[in-house]
Structures are given as C-alpha cells and as structure tokens.
C-alpha atoms as a PDB file:
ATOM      1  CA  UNK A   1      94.626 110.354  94.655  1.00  0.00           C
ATOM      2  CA  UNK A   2      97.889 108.215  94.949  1.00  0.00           C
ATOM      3  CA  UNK A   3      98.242 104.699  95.826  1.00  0.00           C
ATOM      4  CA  UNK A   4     100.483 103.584  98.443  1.00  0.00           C
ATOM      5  CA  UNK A   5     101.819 100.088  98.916  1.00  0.00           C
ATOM      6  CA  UNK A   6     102.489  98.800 102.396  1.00  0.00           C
ATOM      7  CA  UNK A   7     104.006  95.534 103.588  1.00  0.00           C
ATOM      8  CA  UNK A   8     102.326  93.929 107.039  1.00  0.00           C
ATOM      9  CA  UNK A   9     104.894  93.604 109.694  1.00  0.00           C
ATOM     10  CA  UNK A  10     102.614  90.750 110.926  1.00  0.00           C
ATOM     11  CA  UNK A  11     101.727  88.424 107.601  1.00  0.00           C
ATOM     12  CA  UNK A  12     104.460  90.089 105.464  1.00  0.00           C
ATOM     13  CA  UNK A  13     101.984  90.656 102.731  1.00  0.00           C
ATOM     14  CA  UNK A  14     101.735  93.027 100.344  1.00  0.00           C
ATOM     15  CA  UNK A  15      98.355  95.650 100.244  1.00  0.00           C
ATOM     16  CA  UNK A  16      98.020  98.196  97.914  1.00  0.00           C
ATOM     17  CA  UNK A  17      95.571 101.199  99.574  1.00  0.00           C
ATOM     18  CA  UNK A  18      93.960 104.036  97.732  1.00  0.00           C
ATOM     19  CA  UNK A  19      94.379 107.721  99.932  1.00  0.00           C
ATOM     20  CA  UNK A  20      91.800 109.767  99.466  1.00  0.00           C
ATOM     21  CA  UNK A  21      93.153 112.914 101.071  1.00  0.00           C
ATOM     22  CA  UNK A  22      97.056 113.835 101.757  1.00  0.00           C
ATOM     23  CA  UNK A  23      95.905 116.551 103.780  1.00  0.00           C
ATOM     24  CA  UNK A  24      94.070 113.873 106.347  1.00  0.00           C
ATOM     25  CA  UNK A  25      95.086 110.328 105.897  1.00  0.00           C
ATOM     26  CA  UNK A  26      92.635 107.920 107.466  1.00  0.00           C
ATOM     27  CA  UNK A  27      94.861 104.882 109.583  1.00  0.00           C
ATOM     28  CA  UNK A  28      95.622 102.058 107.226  1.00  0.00           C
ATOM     29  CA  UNK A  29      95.428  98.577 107.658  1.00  0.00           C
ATOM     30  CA  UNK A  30      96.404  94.928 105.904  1.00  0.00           C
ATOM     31  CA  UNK A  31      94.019  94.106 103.510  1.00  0.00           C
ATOM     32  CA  UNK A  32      95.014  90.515 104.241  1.00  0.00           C
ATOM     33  CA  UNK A  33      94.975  90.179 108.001  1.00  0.00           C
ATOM     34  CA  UNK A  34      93.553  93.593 109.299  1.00  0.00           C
ATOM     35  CA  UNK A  35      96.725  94.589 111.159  1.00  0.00           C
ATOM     36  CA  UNK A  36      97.632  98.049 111.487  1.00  0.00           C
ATOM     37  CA  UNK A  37     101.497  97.163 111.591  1.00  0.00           C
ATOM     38  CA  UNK A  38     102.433  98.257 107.707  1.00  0.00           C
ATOM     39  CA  UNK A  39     105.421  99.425 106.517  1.00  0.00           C
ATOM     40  CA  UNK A  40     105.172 101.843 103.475  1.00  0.00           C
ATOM     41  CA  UNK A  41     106.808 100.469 100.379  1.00  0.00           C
ATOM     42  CA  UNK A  42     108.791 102.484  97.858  1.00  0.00           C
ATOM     43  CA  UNK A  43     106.552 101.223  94.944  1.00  0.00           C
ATOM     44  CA  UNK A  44     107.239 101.563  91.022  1.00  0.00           C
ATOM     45  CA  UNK A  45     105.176 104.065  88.851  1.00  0.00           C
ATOM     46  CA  UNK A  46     102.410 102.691  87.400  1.00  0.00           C
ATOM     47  CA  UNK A  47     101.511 103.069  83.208  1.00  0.00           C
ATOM     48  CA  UNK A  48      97.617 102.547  82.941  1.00  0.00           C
ATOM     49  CA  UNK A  49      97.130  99.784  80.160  1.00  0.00           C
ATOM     50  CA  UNK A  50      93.887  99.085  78.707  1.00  0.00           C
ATOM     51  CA  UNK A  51      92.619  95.061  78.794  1.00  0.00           C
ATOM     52  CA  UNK A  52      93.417  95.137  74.623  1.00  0.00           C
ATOM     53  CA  UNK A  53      96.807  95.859  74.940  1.00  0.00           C
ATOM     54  CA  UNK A  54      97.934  93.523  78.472  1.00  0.00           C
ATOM     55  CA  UNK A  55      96.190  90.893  76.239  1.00  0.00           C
ATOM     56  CA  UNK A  56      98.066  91.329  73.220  1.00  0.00           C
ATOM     57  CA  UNK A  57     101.336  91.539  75.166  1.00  0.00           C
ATOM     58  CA  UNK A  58     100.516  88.372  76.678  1.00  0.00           C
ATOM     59  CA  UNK A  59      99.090  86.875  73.217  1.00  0.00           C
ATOM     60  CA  UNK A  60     103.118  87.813  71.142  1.00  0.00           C
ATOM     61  CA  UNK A  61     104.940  84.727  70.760  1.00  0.00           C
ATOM     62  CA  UNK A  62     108.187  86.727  71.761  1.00  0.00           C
ATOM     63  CA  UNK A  63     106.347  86.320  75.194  1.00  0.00           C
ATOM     64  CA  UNK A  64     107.172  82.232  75.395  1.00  0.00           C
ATOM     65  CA  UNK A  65     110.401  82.086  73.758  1.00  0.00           C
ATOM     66  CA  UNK A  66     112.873  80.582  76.153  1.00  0.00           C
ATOM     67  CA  UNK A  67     109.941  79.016  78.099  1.00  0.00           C
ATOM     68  CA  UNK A  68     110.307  75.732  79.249  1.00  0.00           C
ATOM     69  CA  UNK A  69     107.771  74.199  81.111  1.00  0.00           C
ATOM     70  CA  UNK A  70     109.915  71.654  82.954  1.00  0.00           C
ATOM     71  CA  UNK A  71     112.075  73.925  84.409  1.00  0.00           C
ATOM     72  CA  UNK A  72     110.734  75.892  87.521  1.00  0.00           C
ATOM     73  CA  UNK A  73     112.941  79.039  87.106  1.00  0.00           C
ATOM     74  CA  UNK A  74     111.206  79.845  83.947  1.00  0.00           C
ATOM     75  CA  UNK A  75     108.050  78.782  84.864  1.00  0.00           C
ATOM     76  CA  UNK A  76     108.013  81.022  87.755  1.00  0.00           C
ATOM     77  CA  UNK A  77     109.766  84.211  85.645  1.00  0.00           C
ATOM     78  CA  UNK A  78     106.565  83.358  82.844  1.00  0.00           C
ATOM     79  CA  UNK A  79     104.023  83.769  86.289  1.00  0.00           C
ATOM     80  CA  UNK A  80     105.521  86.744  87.356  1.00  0.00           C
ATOM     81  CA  UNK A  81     105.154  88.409  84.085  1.00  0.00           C
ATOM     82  CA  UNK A  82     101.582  87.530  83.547  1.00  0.00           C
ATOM     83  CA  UNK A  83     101.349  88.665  87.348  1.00  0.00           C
ATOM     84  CA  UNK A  84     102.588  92.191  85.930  1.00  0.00           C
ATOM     85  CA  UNK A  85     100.880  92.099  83.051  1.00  0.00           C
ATOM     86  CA  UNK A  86      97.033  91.151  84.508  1.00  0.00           C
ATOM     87  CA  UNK A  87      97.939  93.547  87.655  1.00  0.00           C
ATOM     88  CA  UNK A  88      97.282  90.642  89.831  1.00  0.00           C
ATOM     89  CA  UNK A  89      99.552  90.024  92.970  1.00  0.00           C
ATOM     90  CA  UNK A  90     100.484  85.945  93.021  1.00  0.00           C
ATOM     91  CA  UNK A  91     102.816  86.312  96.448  1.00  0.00           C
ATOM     92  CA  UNK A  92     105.649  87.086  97.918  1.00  0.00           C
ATOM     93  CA  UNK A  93     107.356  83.591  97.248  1.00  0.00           C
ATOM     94  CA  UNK A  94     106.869  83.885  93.402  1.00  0.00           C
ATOM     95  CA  UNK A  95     108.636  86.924  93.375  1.00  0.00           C
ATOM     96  CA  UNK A  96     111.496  85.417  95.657  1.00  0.00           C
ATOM     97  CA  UNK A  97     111.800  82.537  93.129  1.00  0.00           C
ATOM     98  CA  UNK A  98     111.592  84.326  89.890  1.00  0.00           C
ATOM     99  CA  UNK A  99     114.468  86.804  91.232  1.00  0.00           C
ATOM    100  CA  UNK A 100     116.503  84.115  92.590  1.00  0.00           C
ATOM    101  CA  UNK A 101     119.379  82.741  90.699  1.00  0.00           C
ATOM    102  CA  UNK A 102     119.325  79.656  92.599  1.00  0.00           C
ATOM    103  CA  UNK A 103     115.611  79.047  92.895  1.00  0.00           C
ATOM    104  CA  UNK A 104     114.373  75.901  91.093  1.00  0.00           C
ATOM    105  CA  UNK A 105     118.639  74.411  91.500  1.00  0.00           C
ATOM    106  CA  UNK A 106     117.487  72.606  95.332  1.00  0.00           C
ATOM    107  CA  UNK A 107     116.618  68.649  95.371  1.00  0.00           C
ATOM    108  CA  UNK A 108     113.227  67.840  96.190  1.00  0.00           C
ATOM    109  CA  UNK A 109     114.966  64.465  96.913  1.00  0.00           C
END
C-alpha cells in the first residue's frame, strides 16, 4: 500500500494520502482544505526509523555544530532537519527558506 504525496492547486499545501488499492483508487482530496484540485508529487523513498534511533540522531552533537541561533538561515536548515527527522511537515515556507541561499540576507528594516 504506497503513499502518494499531492500538492493542492488551491492552498498549495502539501498532503500525504495512503492508497489502499492500485487496482481502484478512491478520489483524493487536501487534507488541509478538502479540495479535490491535487497535483501528484514525485516524492522521495522513505527508510522506516524507529523513535530510538530519530532520537539519537537528533540527540549527536555533530547535529548542532555550525548552529547559530542568531542567524535565521541556520536556524531554519536546524528546523528542517528535525522536520525530517520527527516526520513532521512544518510548511512550505520553511522549506523555501532553508533551500534558499538568500533567505535570512533581506532587511526587516
């Protein structure tokens, strides 16, 4: 039973759905706003880790060198990992600053 990741055409979120049967796929919708209007995503494979291990990869010092706390950039790089990690989904705007080379390099003035 595969999971498929969509993205709504409507709130441009991400929802990850379960199918049950290839052979006769029930009609998807956002998990986020109910819309049927998805795109299917080409999504990464997926390793199963258990709790013991995501924790201990998050507990390894290796895991905060080059963290600095005042700088967004590597704040936001630090939440996308632990995002991976945990398996939870913190937005589409983390993502776009963690992958940007200019993220974080704007005034706020």
């Amino acid at each position: 039973m595969p999971l498929y990741e969509y993205r709504c055409l409507d709130c441009r979120k991400r929802s990850t759905i379960l199918v049950l049967s290839l052979s006769n796929p029930k009609p998807v919708f956002c998990t986020h706003c109910r819309s049927p209007r998805l795109e299917r995503l080409l999504s990464r494979f997926a390793s199963p880790k258990s709790e013991e291990a995501r924790l201990a990869s998050l507990a390894d010092p290796n895991t905060l060198s080059g963290l600095d706390e005042n700088d967004p950039d590597s704040m936001a790089r630090f939440m996308k990992r632990l995002g991976d990690e945990t398996g939870e989904d913190l937005g589409e705007g983390l993502d776009d600053d963690a992958e940007s080379p200019e993220a974080g390099s704007q005034d706020l003035d």
